[in-house]
C-alpha atoms as a PDB file:
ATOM      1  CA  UNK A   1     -12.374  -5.752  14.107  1.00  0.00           C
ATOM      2  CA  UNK A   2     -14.589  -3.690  11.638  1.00  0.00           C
ATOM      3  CA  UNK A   3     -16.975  -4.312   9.182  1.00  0.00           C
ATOM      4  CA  UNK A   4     -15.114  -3.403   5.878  1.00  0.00           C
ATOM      5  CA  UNK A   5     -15.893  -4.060   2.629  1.00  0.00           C
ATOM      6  CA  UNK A   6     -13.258  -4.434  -0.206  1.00  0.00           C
ATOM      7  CA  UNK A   7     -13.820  -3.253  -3.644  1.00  0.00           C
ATOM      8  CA  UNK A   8     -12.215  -3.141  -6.972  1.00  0.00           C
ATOM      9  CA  UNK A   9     -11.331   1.064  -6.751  1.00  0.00           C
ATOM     10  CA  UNK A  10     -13.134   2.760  -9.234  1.00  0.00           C
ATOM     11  CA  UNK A  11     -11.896   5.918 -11.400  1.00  0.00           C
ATOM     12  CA  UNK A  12     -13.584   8.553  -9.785  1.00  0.00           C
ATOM     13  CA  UNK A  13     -12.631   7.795  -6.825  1.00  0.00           C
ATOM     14  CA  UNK A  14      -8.989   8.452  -7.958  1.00  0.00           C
ATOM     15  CA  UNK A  15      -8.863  11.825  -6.119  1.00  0.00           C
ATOM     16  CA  UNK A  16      -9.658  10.212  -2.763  1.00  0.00           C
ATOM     17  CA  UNK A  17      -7.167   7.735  -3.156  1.00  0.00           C
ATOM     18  CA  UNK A  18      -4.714  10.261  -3.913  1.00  0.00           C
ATOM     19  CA  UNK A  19      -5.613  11.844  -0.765  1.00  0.00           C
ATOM     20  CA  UNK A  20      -4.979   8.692   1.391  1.00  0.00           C
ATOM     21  CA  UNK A  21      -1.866   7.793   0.053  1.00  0.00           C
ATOM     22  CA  UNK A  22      -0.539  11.599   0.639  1.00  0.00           C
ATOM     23  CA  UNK A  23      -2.445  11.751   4.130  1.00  0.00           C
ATOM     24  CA  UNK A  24      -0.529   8.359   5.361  1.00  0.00           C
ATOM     25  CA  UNK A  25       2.836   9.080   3.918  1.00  0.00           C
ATOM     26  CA  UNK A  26       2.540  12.551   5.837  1.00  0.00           C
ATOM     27  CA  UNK A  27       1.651  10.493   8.962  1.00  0.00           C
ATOM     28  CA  UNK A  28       5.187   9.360   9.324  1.00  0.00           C
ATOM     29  CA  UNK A  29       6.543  12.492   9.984  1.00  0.00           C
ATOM     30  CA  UNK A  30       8.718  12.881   6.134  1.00  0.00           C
ATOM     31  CA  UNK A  31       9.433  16.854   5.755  1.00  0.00           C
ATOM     32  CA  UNK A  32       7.454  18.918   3.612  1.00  0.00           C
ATOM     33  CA  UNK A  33      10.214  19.216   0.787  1.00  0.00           C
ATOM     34  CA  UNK A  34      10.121  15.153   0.949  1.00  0.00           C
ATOM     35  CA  UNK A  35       6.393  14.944   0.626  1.00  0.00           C
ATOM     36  CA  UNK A  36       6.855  17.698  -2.282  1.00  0.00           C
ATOM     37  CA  UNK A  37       9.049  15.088  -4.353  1.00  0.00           C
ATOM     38  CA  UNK A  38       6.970  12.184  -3.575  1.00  0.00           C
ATOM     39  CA  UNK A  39       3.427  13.616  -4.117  1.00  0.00           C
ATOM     40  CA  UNK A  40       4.046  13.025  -8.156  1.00  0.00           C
ATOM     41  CA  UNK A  41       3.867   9.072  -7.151  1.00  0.00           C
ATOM     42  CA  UNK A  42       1.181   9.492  -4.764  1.00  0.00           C
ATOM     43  CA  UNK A  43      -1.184  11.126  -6.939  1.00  0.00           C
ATOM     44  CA  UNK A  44      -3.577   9.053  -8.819  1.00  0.00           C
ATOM     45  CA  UNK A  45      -5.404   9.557 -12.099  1.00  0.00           C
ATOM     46  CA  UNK A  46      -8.922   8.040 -13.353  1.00  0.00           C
ATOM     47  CA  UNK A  47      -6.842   6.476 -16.414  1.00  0.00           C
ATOM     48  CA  UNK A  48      -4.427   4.794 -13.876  1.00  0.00           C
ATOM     49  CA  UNK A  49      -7.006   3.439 -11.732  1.00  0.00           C
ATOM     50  CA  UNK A  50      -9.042   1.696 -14.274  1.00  0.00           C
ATOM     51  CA  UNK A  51      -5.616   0.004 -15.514  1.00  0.00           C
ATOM     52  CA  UNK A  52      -4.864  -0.777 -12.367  1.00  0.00           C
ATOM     53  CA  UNK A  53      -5.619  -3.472 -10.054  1.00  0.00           C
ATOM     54  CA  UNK A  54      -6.234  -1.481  -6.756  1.00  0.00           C
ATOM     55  CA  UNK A  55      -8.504  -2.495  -3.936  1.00  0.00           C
ATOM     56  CA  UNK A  56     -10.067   0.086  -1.126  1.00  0.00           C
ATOM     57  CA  UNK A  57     -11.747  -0.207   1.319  1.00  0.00           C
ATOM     58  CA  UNK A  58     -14.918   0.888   2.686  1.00  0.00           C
ATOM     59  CA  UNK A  59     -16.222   1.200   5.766  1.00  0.00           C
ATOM     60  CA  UNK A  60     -19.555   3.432   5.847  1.00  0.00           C
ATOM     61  CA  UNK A  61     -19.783   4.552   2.364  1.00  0.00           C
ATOM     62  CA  UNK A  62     -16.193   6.219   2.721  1.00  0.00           C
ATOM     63  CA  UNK A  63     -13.288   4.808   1.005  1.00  0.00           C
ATOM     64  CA  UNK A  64     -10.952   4.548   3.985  1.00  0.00           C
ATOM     65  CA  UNK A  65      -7.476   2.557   2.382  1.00  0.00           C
ATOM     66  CA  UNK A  66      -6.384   1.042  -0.698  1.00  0.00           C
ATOM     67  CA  UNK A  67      -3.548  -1.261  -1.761  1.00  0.00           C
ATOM     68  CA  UNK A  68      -2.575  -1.864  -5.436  1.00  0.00           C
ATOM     69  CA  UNK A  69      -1.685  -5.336  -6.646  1.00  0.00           C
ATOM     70  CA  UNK A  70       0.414  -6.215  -9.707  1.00  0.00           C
ATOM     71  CA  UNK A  71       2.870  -8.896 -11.058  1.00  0.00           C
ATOM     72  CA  UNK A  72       6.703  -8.758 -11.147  1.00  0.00           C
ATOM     73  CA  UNK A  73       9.323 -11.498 -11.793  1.00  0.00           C
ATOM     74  CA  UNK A  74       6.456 -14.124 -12.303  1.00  0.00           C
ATOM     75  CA  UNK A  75       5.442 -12.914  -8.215  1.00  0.00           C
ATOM     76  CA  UNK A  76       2.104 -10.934  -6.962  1.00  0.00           C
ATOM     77  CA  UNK A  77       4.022  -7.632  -5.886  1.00  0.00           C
ATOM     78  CA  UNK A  78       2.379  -4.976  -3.450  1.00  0.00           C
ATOM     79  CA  UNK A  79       2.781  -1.482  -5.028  1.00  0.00           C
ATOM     80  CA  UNK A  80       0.712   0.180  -2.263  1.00  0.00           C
ATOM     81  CA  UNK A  81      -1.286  -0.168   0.747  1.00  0.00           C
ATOM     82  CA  UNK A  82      -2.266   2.872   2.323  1.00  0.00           C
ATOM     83  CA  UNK A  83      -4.532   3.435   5.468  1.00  0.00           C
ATOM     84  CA  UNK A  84      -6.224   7.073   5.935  1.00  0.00           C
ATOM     85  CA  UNK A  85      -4.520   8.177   9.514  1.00  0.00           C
ATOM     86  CA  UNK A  86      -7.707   7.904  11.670  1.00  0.00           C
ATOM     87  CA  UNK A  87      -8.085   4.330  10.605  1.00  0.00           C
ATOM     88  CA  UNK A  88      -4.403   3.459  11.462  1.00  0.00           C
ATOM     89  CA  UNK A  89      -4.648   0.496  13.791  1.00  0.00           C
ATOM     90  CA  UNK A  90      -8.513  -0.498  13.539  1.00  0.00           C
ATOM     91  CA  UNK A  91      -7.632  -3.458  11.264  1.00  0.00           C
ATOM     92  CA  UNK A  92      -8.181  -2.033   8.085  1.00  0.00           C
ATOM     93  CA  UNK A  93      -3.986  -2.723   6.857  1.00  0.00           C
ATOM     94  CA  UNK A  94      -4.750  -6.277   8.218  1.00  0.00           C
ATOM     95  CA  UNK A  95      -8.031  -6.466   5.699  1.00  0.00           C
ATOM     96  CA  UNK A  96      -6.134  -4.879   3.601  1.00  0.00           C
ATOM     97  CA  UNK A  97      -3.669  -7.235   2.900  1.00  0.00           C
ATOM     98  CA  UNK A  98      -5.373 -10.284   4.278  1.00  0.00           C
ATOM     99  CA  UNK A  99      -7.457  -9.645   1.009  1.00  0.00           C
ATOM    100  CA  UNK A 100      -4.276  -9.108  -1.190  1.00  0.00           C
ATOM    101  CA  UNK A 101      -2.753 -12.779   0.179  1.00  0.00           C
ATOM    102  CA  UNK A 102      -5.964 -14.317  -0.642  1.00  0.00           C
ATOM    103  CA  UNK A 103      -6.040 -12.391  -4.037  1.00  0.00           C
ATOM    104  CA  UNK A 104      -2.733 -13.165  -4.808  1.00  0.00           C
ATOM    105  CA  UNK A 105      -3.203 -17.101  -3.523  1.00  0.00           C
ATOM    106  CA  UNK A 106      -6.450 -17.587  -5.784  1.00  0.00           C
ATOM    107  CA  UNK A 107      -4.454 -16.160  -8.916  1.00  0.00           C
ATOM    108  CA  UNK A 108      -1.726 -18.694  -8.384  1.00  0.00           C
ATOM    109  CA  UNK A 109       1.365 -16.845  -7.365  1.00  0.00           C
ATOM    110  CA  UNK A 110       3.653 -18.220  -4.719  1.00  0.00           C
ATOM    111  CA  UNK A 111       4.859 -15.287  -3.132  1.00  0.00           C
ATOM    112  CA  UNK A 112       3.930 -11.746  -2.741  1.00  0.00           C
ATOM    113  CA  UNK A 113       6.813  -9.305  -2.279  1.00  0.00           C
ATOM    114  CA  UNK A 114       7.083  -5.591  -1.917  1.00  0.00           C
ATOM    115  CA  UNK A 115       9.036  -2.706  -1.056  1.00  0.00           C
ATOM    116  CA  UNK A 116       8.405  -0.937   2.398  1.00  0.00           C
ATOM    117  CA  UNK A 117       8.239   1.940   3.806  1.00  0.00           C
ATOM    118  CA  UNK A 118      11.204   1.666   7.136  1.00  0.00           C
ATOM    119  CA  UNK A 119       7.854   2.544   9.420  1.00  0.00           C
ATOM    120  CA  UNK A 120       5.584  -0.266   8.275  1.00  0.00           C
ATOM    121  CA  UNK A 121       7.880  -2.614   8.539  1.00  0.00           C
ATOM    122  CA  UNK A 122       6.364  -4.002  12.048  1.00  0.00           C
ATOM    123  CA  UNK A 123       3.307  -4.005  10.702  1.00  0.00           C
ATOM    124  CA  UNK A 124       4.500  -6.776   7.822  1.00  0.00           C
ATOM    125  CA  UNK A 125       6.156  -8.512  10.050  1.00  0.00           C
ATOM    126  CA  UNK A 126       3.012  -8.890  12.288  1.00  0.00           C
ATOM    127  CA  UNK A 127       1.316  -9.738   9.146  1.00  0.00           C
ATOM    128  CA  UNK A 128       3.963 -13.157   9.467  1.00  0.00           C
ATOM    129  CA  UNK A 129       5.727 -11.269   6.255  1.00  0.00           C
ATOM    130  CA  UNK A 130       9.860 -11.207   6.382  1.00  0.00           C
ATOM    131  CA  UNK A 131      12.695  -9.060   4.832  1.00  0.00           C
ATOM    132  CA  UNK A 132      14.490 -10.445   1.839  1.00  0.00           C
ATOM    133  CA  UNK A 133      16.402  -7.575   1.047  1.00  0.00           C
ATOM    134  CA  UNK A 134      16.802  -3.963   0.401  1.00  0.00           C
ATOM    135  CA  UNK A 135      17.063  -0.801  -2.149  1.00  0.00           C
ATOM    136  CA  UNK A 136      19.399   2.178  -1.199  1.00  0.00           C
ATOM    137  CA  UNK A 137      18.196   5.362  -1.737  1.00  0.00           C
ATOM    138  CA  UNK A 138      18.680   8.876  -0.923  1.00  0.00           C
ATOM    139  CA  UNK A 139      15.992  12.248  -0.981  1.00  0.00           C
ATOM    140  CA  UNK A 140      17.325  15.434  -1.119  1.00  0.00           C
ATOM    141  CA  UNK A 141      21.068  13.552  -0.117  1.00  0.00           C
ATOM    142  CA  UNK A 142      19.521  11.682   2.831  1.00  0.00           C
ATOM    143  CA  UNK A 143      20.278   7.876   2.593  1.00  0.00           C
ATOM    144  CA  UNK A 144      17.086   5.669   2.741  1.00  0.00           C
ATOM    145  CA  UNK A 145      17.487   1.946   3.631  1.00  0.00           C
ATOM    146  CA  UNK A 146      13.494   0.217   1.722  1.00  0.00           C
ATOM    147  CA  UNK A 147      12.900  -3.100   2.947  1.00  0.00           C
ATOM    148  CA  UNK A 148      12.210  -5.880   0.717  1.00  0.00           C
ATOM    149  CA  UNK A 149       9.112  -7.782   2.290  1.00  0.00           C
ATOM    150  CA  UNK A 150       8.118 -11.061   1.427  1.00  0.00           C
ATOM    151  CA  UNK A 151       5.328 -13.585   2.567  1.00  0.00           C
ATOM    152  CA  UNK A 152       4.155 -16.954   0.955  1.00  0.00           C
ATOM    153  CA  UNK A 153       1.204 -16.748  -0.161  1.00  0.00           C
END
């Protein structure tokens, strides 16, 4: 595994997170027209990172993935985690959200939940996470099934 380090994500680095979040989404394959739609709420802003609780991670003075951590229904809920492409599958998800159990542990929540993206869910469930539910959706009159995830904490 690497050596990364975890930090609180810091407003100027708002642009690179941005850039993750957009790269990975993109990695699945979505077509342009979807990434067009989503990019509003993959784009982050100084203001919303210092009100935020996201984490990145570093690994040689480059911020390299980020999750964001807040509550919901009295539960630690994962808004985010997002892995630059050419770090997929080097450990940094596992860090990643190894660091948002323990997080989420330490400030006394029970559970963490979140919604997922229908290509990470192997990922969660490697991460000994299981579905709970689901949202319906649709983009541009497609029909998207998101997994509820869930993992006790």
């Amino acid at each position: 595994m690497i050596d990364i380090e975890i930090h609180r994500a810091l407003p100027e680095e708002a642009e690179t997170l941005t850039a993750i979040a957009i790269a990975a989404k993109a990695h699945w394959g979505y077509p342009a027209s979807w990434m067009r739609i989503w990019k509003p709420e993959l784009t982050y802003h100084p203001a919303d990172v210092e009100r935020s609780d996201i984490w990145a991670a570093i690994l040689d003075n480059s911020l390299i993935g980020f999750y964001t951590l807040r509550e919901r229904d009295g539960n630690a809920w994962l808004e985010d985690l997002w892995v630059i492409p050419a770090q997929m599958g080097n450990g940094v998800g596992r860090a990643l959200f190894d660091h948002a159990r323990r997080l989420s542990k330490e400030r006394g929540y029970q559970f963490m939940r979140w919604e997922s993206d229908p290509n990470a869910v192997g990922f969660y469930l490697k991460m000994g996470a299981h579905q709970t539910g689901e949202r319906h959706s649709n983009v541009e009159g497609q029909p998207r099934i998101l997994p509820i995830m869930e993992l006790n904490v």
